[in-house]
N, C-alpha and C. Protein backbone atom coordinates (compact mmCIF):
# COMPACT_ATOMS: atom_id res chain seq x y z
N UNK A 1 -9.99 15.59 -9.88
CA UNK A 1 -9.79 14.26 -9.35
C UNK A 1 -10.02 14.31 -7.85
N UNK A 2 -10.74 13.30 -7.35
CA UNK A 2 -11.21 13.27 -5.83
C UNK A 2 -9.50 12.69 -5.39
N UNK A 3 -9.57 13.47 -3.48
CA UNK A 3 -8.43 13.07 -3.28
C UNK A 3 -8.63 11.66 -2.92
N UNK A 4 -7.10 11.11 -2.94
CA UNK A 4 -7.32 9.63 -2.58
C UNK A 4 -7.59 9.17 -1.50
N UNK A 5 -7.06 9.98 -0.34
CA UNK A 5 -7.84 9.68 1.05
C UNK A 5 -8.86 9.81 1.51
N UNK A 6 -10.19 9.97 0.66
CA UNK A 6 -11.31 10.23 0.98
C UNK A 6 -12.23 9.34 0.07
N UNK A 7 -13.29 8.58 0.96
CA UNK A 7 -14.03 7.53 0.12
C UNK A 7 -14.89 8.19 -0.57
N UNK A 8 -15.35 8.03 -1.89
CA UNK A 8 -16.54 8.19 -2.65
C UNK A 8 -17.81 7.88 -2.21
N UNK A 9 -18.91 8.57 -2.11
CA UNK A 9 -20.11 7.39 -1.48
C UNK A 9 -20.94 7.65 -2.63
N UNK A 10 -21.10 6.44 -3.48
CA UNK A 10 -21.98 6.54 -4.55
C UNK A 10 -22.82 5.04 -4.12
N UNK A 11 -23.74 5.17 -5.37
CA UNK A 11 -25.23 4.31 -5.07
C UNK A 11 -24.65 2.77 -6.18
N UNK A 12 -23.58 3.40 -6.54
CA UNK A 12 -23.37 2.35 -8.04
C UNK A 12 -22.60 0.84 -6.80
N UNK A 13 -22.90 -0.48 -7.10
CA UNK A 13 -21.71 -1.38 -6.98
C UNK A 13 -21.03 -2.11 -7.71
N UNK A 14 -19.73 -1.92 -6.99
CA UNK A 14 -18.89 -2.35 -8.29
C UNK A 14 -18.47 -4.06 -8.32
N UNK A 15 -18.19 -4.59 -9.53
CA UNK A 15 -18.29 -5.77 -9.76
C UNK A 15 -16.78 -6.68 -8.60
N UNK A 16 -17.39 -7.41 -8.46
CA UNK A 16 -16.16 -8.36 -7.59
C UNK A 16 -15.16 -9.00 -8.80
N UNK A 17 -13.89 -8.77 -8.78
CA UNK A 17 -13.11 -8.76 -9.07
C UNK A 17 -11.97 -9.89 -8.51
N UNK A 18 -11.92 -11.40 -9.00
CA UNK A 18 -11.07 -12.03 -8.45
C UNK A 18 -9.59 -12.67 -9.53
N UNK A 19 -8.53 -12.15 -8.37
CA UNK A 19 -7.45 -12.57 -8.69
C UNK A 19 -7.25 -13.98 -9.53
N UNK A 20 -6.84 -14.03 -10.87
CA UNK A 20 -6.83 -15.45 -11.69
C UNK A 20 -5.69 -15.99 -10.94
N UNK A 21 -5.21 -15.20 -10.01
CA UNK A 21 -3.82 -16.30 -9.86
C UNK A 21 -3.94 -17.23 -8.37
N UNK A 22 -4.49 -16.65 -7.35
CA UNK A 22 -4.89 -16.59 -6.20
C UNK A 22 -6.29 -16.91 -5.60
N UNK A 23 -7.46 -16.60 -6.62
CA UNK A 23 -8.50 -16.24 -6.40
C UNK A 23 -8.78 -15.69 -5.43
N UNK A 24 -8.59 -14.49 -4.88
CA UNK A 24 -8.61 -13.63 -3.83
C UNK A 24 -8.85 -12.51 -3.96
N UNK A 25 -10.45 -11.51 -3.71
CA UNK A 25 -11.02 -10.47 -4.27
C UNK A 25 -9.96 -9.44 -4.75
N UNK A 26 -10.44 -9.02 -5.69
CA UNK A 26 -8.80 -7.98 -5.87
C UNK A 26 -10.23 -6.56 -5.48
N UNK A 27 -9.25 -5.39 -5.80
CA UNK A 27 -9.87 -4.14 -5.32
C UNK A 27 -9.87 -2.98 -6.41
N UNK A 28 -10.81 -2.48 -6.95
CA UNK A 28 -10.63 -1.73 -8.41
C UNK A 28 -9.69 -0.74 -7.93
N UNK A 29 -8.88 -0.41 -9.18
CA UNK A 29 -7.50 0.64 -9.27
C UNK A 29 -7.58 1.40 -10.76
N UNK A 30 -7.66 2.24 -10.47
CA UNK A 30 -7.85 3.46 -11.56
C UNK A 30 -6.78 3.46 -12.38
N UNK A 31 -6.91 3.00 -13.71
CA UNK A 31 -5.87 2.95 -14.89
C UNK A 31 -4.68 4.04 -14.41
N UNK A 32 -4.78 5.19 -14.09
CA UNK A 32 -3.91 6.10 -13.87
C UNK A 32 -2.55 5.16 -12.70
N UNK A 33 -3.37 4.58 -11.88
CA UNK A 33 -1.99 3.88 -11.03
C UNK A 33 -1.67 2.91 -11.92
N UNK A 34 -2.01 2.05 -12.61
CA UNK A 34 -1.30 1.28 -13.25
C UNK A 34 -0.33 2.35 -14.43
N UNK A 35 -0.31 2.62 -15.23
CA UNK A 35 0.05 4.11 -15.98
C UNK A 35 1.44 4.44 -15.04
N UNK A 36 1.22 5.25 -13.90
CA UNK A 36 2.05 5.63 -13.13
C UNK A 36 2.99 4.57 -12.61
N UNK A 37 3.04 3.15 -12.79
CA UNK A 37 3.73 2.67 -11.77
C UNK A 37 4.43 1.20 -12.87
N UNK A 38 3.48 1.00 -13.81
CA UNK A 38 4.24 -0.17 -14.50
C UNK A 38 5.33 -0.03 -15.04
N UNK A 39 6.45 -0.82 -15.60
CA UNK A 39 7.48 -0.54 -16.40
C UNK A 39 6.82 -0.39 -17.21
N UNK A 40 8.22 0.20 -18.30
CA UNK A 40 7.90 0.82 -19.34
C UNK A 40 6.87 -0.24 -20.72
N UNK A 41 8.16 -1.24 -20.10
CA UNK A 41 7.41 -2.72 -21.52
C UNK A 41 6.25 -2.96 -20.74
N UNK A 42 5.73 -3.04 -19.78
CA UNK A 42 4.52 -3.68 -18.89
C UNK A 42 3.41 -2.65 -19.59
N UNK A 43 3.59 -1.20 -19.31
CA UNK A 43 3.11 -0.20 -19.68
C UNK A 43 2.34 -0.48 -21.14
N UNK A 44 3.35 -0.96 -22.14
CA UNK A 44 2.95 -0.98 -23.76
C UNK A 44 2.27 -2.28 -23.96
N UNK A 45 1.51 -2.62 -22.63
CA UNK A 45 0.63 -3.70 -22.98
C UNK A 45 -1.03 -3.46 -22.18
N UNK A 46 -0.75 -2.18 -21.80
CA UNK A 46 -1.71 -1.68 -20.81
C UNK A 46 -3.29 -1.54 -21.91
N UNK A 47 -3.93 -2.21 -21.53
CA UNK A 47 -5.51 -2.08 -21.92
C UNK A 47 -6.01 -1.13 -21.64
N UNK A 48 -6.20 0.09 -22.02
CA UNK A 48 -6.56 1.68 -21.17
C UNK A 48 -8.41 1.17 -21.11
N UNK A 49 -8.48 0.60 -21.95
CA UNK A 49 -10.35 0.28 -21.13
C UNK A 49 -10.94 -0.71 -20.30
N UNK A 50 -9.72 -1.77 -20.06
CA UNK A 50 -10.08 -2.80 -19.15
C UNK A 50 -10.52 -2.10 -17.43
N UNK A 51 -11.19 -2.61 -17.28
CA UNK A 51 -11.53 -2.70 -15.38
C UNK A 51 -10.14 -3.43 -14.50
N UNK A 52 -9.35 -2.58 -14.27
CA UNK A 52 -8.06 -3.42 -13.57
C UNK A 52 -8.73 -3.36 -11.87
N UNK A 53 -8.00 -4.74 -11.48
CA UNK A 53 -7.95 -4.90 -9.55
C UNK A 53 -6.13 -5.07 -9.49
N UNK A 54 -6.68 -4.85 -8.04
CA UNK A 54 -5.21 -4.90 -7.25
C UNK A 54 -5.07 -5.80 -6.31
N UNK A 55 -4.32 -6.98 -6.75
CA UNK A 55 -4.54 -8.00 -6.13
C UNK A 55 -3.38 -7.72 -4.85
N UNK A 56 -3.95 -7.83 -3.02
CA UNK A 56 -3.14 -7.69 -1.96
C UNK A 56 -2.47 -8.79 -1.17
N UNK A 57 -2.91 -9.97 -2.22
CA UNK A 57 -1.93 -10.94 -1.10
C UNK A 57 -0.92 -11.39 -1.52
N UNK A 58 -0.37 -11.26 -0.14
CA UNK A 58 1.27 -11.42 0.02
C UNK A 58 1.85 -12.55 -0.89
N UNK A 59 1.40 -13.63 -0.85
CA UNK A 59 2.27 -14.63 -1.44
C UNK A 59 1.90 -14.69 -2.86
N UNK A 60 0.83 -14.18 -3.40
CA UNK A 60 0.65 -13.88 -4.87
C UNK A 60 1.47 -13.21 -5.52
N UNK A 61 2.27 -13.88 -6.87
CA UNK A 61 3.00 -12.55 -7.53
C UNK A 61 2.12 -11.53 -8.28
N UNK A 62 0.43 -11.86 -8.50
CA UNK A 62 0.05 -10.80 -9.42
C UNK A 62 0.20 -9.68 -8.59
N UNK A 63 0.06 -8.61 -8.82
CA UNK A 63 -0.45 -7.37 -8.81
C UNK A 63 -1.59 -6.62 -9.21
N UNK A 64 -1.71 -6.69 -10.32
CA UNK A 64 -3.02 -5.79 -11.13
C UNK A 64 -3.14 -7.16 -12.18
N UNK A 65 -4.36 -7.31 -12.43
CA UNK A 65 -5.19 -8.22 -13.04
C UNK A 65 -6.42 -7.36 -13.26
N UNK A 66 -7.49 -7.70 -14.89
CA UNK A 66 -8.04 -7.50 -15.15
C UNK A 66 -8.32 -8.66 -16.71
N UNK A 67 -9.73 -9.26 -16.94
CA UNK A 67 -9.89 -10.15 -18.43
C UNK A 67 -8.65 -10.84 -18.71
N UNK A 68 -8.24 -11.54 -17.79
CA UNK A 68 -7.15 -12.19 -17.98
C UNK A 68 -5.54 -11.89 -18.34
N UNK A 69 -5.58 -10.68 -17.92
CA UNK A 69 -4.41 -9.96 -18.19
C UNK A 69 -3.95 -10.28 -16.76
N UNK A 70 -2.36 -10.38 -16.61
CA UNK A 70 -1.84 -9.95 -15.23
C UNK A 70 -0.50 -9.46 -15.00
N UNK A 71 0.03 -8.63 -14.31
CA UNK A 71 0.60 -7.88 -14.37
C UNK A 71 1.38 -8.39 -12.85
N UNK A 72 2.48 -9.01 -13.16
CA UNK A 72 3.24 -9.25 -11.85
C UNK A 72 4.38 -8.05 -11.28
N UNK A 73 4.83 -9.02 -9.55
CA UNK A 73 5.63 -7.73 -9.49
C UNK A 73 6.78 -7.25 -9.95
N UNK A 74 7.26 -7.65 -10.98
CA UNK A 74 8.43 -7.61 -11.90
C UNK A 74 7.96 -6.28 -13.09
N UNK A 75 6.81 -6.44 -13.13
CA UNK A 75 6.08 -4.89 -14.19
C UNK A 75 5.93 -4.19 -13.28
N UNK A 76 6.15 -3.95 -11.79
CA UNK A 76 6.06 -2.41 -11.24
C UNK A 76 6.97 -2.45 -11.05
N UNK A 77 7.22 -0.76 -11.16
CA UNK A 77 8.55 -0.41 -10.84
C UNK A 77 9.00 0.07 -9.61
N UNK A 78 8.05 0.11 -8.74
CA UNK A 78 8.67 0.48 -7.21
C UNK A 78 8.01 -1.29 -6.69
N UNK A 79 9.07 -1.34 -6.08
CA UNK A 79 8.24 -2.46 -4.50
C UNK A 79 6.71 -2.30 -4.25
N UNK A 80 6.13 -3.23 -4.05
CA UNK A 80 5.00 -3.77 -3.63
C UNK A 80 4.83 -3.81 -1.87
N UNK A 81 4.32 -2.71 -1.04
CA UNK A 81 4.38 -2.92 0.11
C UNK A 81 3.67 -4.64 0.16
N UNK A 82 2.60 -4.87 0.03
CA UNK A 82 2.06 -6.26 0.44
C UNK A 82 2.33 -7.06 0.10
N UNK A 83 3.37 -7.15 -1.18
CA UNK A 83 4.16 -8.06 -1.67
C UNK A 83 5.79 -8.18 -1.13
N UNK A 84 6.12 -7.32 -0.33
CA UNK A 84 7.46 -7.49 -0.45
C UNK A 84 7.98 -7.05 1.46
N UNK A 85 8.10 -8.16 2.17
CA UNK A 85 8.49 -7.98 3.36
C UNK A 85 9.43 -6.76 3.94
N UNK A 86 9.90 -6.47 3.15
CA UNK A 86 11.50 -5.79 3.83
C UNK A 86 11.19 -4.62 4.32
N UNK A 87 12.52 -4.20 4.96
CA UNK A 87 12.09 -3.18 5.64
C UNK A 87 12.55 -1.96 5.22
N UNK A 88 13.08 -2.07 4.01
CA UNK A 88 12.97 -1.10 3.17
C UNK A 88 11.97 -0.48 1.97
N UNK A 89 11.14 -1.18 2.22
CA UNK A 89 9.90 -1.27 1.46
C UNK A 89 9.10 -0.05 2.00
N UNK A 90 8.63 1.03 0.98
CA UNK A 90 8.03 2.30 1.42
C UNK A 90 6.42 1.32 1.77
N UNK A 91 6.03 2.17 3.16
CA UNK A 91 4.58 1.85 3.43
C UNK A 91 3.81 3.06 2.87
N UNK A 92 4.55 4.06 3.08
CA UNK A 92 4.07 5.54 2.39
C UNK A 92 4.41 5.64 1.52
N UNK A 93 4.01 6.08 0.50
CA UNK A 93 5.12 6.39 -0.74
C UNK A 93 5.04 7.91 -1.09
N UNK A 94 4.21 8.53 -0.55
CA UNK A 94 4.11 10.10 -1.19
C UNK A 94 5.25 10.17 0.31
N UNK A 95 5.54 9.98 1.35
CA UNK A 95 5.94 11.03 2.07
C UNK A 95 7.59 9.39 2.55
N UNK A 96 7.51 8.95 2.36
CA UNK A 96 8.60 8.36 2.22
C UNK A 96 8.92 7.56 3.86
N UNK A 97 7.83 7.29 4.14
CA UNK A 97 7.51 6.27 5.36
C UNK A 97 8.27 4.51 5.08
N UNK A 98 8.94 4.37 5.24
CA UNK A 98 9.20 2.70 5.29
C UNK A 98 9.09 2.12 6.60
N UNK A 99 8.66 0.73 6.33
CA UNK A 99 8.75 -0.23 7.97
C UNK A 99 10.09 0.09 9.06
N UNK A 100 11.24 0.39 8.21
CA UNK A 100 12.27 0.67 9.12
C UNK A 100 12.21 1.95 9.54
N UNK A 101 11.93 2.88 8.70
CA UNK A 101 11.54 4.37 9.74
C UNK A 101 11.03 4.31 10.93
N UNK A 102 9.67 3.44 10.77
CA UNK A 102 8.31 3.55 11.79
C UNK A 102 9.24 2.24 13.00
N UNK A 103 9.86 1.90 12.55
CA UNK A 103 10.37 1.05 13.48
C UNK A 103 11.39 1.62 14.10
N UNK A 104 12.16 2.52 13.74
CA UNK A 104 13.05 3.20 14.34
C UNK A 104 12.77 4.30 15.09
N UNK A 105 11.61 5.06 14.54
CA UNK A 105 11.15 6.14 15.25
C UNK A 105 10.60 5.62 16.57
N UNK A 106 9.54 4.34 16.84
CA UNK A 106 8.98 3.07 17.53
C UNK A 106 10.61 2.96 19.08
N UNK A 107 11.46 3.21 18.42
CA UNK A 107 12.23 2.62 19.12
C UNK A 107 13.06 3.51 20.16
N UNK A 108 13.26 4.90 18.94
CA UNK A 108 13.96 5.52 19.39
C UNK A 108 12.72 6.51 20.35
N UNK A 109 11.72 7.00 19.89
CA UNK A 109 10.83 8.07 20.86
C UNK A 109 9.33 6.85 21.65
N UNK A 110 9.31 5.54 21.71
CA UNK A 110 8.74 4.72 21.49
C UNK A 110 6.89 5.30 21.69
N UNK A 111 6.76 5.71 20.35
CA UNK A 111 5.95 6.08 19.31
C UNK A 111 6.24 6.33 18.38
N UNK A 112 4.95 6.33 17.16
CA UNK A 112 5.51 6.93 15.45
C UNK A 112 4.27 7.88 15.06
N UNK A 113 5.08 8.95 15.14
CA UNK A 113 4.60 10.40 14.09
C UNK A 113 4.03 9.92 12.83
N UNK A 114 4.32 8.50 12.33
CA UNK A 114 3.88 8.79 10.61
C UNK A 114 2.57 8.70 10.40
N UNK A 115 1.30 8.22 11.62
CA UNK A 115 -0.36 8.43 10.96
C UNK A 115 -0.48 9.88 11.22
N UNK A 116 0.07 10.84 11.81
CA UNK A 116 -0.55 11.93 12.10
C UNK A 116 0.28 13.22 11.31
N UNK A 117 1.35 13.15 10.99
CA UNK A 117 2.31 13.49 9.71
C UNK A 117 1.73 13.02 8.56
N UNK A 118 1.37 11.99 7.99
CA UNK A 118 0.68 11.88 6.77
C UNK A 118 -0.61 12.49 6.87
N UNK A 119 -1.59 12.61 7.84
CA UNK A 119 -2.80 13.05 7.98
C UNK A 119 -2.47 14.75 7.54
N UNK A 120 -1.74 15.06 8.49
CA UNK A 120 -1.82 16.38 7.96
C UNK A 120 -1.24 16.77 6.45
N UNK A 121 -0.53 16.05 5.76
CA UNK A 121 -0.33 15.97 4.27
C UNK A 121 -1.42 16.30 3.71
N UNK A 122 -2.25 14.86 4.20
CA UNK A 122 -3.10 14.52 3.17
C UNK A 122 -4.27 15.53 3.51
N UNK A 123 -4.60 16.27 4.80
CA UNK A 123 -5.47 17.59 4.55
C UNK A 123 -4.75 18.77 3.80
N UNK A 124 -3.89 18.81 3.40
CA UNK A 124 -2.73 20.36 3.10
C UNK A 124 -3.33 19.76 1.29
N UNK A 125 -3.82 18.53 1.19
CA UNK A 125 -3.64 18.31 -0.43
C UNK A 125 -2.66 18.06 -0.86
N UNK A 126 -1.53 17.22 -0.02
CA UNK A 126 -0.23 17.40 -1.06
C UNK A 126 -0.28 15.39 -1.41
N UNK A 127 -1.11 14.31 -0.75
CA UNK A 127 -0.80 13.44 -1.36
C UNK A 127 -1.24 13.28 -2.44
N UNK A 128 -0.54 11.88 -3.58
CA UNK A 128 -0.63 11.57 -4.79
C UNK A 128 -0.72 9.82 -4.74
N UNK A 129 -1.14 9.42 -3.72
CA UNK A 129 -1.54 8.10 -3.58
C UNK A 129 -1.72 6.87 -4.72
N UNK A 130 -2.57 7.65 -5.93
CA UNK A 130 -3.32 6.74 -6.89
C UNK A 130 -2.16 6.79 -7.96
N UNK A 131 -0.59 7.87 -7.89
CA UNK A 131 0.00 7.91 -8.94
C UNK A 131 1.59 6.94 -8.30
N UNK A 132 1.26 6.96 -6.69
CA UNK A 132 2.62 6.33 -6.39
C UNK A 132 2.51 5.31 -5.07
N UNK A 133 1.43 4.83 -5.16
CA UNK A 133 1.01 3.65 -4.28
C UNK A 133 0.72 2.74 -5.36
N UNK A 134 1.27 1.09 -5.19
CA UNK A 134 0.41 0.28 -5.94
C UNK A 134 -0.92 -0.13 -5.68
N UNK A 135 -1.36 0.25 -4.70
CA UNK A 135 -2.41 -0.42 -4.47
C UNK A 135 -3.51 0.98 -4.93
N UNK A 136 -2.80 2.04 -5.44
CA UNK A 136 -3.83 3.21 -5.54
C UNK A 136 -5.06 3.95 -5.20
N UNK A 137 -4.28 3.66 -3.49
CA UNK A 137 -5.38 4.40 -2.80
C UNK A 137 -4.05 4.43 -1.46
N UNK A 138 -4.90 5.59 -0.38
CA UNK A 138 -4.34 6.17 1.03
C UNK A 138 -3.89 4.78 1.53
N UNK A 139 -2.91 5.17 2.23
CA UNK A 139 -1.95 4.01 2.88
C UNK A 139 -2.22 4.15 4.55
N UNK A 140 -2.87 4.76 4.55
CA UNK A 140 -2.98 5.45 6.57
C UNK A 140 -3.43 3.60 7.15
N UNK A 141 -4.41 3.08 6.43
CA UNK A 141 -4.39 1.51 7.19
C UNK A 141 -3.09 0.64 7.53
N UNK A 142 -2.62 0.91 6.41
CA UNK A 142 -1.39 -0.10 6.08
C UNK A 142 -0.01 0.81 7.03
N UNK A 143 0.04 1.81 7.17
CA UNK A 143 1.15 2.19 8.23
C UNK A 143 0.32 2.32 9.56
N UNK A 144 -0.59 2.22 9.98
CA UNK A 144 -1.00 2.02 11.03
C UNK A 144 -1.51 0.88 11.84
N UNK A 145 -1.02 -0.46 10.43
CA UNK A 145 -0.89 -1.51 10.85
C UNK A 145 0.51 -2.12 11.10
N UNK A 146 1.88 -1.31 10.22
CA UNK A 146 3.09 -1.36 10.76
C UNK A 146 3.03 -0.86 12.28
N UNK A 147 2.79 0.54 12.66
CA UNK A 147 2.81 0.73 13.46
C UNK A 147 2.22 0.17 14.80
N UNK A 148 0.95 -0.69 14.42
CA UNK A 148 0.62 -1.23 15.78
C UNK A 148 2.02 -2.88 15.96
N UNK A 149 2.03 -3.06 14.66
CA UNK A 149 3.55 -4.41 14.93
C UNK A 149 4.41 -3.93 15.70
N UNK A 150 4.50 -2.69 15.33
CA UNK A 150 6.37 -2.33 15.58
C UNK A 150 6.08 -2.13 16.90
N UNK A 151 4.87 -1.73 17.53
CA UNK A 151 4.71 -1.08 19.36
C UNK A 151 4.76 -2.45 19.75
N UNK A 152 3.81 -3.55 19.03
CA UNK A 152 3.64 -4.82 20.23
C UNK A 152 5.01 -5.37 19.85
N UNK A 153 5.60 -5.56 18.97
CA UNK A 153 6.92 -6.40 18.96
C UNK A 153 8.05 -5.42 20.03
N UNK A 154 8.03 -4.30 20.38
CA UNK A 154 8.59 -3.24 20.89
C UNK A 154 8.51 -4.14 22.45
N UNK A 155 7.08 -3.80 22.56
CA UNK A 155 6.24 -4.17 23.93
C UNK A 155 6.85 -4.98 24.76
N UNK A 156 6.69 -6.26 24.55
CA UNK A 156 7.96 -7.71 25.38
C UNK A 156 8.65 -7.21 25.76
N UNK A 157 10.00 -6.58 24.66
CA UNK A 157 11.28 -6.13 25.29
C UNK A 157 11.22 -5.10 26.46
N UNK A 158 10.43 -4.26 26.38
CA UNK A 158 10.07 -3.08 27.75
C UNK A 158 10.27 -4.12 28.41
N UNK A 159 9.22 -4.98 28.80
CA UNK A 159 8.35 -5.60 30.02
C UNK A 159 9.39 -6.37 30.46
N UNK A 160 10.06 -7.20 29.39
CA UNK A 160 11.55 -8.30 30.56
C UNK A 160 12.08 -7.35 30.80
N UNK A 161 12.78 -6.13 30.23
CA UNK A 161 13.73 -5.58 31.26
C UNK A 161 13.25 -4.75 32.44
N UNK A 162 12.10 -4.82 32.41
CA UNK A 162 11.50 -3.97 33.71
C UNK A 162 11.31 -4.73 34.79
N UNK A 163 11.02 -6.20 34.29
CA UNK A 163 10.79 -7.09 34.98
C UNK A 163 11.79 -7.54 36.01
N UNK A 164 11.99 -7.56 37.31
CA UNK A 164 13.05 -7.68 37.79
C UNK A 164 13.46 -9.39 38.51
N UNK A 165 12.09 -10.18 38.27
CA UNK A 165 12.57 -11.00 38.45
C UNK A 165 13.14 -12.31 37.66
């Protein structure tokens, strides 16, 4: 199995894939993350030959859709980073990154270790992305888009209190 943080470059393209609920391109996801992540009853309805997507927007409840099947976030069993605001919500899930970590680390050393701590994971071979991400693939975008929030929301507060007038 190719690792998940590394793109494939093949000649094939793959079919566009839109969300029935949203209409909003979804992104192909390898039966194995659905497998790995649905409940159990969600699971015993799983089409093992359908073409599943992963639908990413926020205010959509699908998740994985494929031929009219859909799979909301009530059939996965971990949180939905793009579905689910909080800040307990893992952005990482192999190494156990949440918005409140990266925000705390942000606060307390004001920087975050977690793109360059997962990087080196994910060269050592130890992530599992496609078995414990919903979106079943590398998360390095998606915490390095927490992380640029958490610096600029950080940012202001520096600047008034430095500010002396």
């Amino acid at each position: 199995m190719e690792s998940c943080c590394r793109t494939a470059a093949t000649g094939e393209r793959q079919e566009v894939l839109r969300c029935p609920q949203c209409g909003r391109r979804g992104r192909s996801v390898d039966i194995v993350t659905l497998k790995s992540l649905l409940t159990p009853a969600a699971r015993a309805t799983l089409d093992p030959q359908a073409g599943y997507a992963f639908c990413r927007e926020p205010s959509c409840p699908a998740v994985y859709f494929a031929d009219g099947q859909v799979y909301r976030t009530q059939d996965v069993a971990v949180p939905v980073f793009q579905k689910d605001p909080s800040p307990a919500v893992p952005v990482c899930y192999c190494f156990g990154w949440t918005r409140a970590r990266i925000h705390d680390e942000i606060a307390r050393m004001g920087r975050s270790t977690a793109a360059d701590t997962i990087s080196a994971h994910v060269r050592a071979g130890r992530c599992a992305c496609e078995l414990t991400n919903p979106q079943g693939s590398c998360c390095l975008a998606n915490v390095l888009g927490v992380v640029r929030s958490a610096a600029a929301a950080r940012t202001p507060a520096l600047l008034s209190r430095e500010d002396p007038r």
